[in-house]
C-alpha atoms as a PDB file:
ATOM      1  CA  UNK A   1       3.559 -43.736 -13.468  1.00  0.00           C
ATOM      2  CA  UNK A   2       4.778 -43.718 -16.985  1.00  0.00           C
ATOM      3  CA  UNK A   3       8.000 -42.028 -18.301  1.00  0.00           C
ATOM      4  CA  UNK A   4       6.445 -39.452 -19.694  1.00  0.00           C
ATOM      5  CA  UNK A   5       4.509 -38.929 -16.476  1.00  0.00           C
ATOM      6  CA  UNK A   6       7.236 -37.375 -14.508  1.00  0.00           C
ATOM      7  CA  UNK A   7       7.282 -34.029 -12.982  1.00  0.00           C
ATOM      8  CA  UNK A   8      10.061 -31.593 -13.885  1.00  0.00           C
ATOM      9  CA  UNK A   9       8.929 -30.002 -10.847  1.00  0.00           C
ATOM     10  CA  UNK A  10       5.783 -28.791  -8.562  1.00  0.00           C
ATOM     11  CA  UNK A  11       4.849 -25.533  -7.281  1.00  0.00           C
ATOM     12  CA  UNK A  12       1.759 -24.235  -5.496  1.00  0.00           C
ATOM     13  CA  UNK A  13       0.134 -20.881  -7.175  1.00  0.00           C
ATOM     14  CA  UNK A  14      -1.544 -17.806  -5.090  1.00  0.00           C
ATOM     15  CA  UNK A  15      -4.601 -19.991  -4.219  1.00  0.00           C
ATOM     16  CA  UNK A  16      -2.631 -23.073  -2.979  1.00  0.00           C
ATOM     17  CA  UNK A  17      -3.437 -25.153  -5.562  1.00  0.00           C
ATOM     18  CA  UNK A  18      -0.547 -27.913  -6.948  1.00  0.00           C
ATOM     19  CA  UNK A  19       0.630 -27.522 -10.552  1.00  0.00           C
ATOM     20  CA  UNK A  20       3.324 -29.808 -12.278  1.00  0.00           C
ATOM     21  CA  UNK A  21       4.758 -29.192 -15.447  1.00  0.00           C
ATOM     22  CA  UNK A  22       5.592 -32.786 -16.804  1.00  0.00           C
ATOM     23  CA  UNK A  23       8.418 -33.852 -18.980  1.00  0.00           C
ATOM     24  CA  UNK A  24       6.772 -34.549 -22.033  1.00  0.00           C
ATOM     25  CA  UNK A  25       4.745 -31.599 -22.044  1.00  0.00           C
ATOM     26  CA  UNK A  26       7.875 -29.686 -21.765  1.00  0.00           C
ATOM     27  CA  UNK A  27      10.073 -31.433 -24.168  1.00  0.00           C
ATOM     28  CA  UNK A  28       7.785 -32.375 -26.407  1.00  0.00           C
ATOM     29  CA  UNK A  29       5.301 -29.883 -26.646  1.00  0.00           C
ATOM     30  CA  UNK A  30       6.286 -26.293 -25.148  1.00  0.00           C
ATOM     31  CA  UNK A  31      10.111 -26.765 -26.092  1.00  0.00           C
ATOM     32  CA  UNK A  32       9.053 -27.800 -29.956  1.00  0.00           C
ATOM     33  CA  UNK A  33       6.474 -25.003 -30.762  1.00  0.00           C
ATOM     34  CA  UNK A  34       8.023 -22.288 -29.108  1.00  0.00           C
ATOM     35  CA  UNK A  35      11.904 -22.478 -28.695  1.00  0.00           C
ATOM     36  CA  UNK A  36      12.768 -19.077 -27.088  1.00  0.00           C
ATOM     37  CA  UNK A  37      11.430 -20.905 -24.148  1.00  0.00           C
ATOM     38  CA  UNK A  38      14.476 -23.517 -24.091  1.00  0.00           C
ATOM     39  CA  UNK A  39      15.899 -23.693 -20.823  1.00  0.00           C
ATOM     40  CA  UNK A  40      13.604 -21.101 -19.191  1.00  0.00           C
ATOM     41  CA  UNK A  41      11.325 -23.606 -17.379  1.00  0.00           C
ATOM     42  CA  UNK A  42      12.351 -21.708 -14.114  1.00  0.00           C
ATOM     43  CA  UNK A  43      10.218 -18.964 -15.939  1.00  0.00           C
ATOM     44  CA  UNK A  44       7.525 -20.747 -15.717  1.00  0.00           C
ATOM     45  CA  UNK A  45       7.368 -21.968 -12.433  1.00  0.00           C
ATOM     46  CA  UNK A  46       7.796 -17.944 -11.776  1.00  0.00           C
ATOM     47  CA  UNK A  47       4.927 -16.979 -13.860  1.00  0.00           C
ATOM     48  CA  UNK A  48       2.624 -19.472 -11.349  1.00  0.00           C
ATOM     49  CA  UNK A  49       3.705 -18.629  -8.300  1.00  0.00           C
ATOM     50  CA  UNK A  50       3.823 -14.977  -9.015  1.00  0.00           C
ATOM     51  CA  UNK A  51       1.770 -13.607 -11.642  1.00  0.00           C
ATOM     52  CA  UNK A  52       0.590 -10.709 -12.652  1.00  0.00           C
ATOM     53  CA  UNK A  53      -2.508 -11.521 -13.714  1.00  0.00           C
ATOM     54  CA  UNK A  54      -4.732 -14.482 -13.797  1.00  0.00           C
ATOM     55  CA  UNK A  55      -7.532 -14.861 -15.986  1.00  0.00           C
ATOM     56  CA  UNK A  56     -10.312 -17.556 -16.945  1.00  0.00           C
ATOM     57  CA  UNK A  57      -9.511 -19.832 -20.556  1.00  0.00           C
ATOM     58  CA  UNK A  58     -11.975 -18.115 -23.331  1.00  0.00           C
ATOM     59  CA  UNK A  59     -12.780 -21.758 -25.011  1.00  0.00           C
ATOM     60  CA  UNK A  60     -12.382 -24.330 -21.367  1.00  0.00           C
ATOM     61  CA  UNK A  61     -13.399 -23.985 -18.065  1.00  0.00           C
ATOM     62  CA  UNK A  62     -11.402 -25.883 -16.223  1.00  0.00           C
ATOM     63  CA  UNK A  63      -8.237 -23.893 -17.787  1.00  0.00           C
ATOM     64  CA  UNK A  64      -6.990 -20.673 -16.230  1.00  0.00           C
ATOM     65  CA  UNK A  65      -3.913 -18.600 -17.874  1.00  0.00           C
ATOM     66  CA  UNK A  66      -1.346 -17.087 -15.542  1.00  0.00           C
ATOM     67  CA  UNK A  67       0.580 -13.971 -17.249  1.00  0.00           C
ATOM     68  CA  UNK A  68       3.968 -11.713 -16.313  1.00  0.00           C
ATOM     69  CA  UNK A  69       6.189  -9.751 -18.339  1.00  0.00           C
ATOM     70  CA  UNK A  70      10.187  -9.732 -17.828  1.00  0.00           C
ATOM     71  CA  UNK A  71       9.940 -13.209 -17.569  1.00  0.00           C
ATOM     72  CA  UNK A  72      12.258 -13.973 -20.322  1.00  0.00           C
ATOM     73  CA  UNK A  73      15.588 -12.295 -20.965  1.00  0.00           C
ATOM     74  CA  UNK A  74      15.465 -11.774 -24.518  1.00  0.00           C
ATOM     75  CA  UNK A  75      11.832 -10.284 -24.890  1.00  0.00           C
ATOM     76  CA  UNK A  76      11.148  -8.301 -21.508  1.00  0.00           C
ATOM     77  CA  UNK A  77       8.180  -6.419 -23.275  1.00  0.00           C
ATOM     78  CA  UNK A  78       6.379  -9.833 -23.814  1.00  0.00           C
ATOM     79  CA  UNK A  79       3.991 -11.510 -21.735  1.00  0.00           C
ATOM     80  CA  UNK A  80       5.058 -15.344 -20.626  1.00  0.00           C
ATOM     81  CA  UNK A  81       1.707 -17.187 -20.439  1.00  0.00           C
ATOM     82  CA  UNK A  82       1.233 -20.167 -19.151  1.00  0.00           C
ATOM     83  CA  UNK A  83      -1.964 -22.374 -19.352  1.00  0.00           C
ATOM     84  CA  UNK A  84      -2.905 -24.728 -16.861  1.00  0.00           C
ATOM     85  CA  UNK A  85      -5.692 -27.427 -16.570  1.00  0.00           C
ATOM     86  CA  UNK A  86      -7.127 -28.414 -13.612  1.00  0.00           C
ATOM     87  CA  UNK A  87      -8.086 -31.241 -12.584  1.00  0.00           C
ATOM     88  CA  UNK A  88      -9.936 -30.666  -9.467  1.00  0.00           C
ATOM     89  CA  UNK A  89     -10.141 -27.492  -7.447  1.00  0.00           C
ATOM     90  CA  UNK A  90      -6.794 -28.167  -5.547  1.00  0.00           C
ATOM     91  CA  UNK A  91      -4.566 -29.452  -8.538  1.00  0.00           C
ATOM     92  CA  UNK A  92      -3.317 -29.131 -12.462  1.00  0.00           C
ATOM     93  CA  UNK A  93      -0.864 -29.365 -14.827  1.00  0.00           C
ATOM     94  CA  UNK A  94       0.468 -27.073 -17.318  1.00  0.00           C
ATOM     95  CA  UNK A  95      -0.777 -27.752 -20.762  1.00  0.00           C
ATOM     96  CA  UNK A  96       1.222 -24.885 -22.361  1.00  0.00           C
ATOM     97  CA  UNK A  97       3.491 -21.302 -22.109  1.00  0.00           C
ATOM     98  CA  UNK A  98       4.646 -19.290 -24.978  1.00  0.00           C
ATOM     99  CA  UNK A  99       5.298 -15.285 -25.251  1.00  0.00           C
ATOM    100  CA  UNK A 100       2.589 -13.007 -26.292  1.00  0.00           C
ATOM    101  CA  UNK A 101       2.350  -9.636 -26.630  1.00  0.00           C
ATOM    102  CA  UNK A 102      -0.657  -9.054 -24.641  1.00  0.00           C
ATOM    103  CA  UNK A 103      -3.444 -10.446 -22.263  1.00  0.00           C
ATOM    104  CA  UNK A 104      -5.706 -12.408 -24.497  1.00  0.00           C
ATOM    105  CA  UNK A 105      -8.930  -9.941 -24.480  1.00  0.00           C
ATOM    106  CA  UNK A 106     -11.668 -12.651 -24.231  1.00  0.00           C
ATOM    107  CA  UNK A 107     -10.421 -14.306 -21.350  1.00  0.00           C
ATOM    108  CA  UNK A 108     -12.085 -13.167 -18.379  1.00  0.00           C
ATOM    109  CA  UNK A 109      -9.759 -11.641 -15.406  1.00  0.00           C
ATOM    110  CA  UNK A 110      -9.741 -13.544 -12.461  1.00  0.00           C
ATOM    111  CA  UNK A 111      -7.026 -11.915 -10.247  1.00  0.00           C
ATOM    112  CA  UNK A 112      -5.998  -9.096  -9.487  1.00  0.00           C
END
């Protein structure tokens, strides 16, 4: 496993299913582009494990996007999304999070 292979942590989503959220996709890719997200990878981990809505990735299918709002001190009206890949049925990684102001409207809902 390389350095930048290591898991800043693991948690399992509504469905069971295993999602990490490695290092350098944190630090070097979430932290960089979107900075009101510094220290809030607890957040994060939140917005899998209890969302408030779930929906299918408009451009990949193996991608689903997990949403909640009050996730982030600063900006309680925004939506935290976070992306996540999967790899098979039973695991992924997230690929992104940043705040948006809404659901993205050609994603299609998959829970609730």
């Amino acid at each position: 496993m390389g350095e930048g292979d290591v898991p800043l942590w693991v948690v399992r989503d509504r469905w069971d299913r295993e999602i990490r959220l490695h290092e350098d996709i944190w630090y070097d890719h979430i932290v960089i582009g979107h900075r009101s997200l510094r220290d809030h990878e607890a957040a994060v981990a939140r917005v899998l494990t209890n969302p408030y809505r779930v929906t299918h990735d408009a451009l990949h299918d193996n991608r689903e996007c997990y949403y909640r709002q009050r996730s982030h001190p600063r900006y309680p009206e925004l939506f935290l999304k976070v992306c996540v890949e999967f790899e098979s049925e039973y695991a992924g990684e997230v690929i992104t999070a940043f705040l948006t102001p809404k659901v993205h409207s050609e994603e299609v809902q998959r829970w609730p």
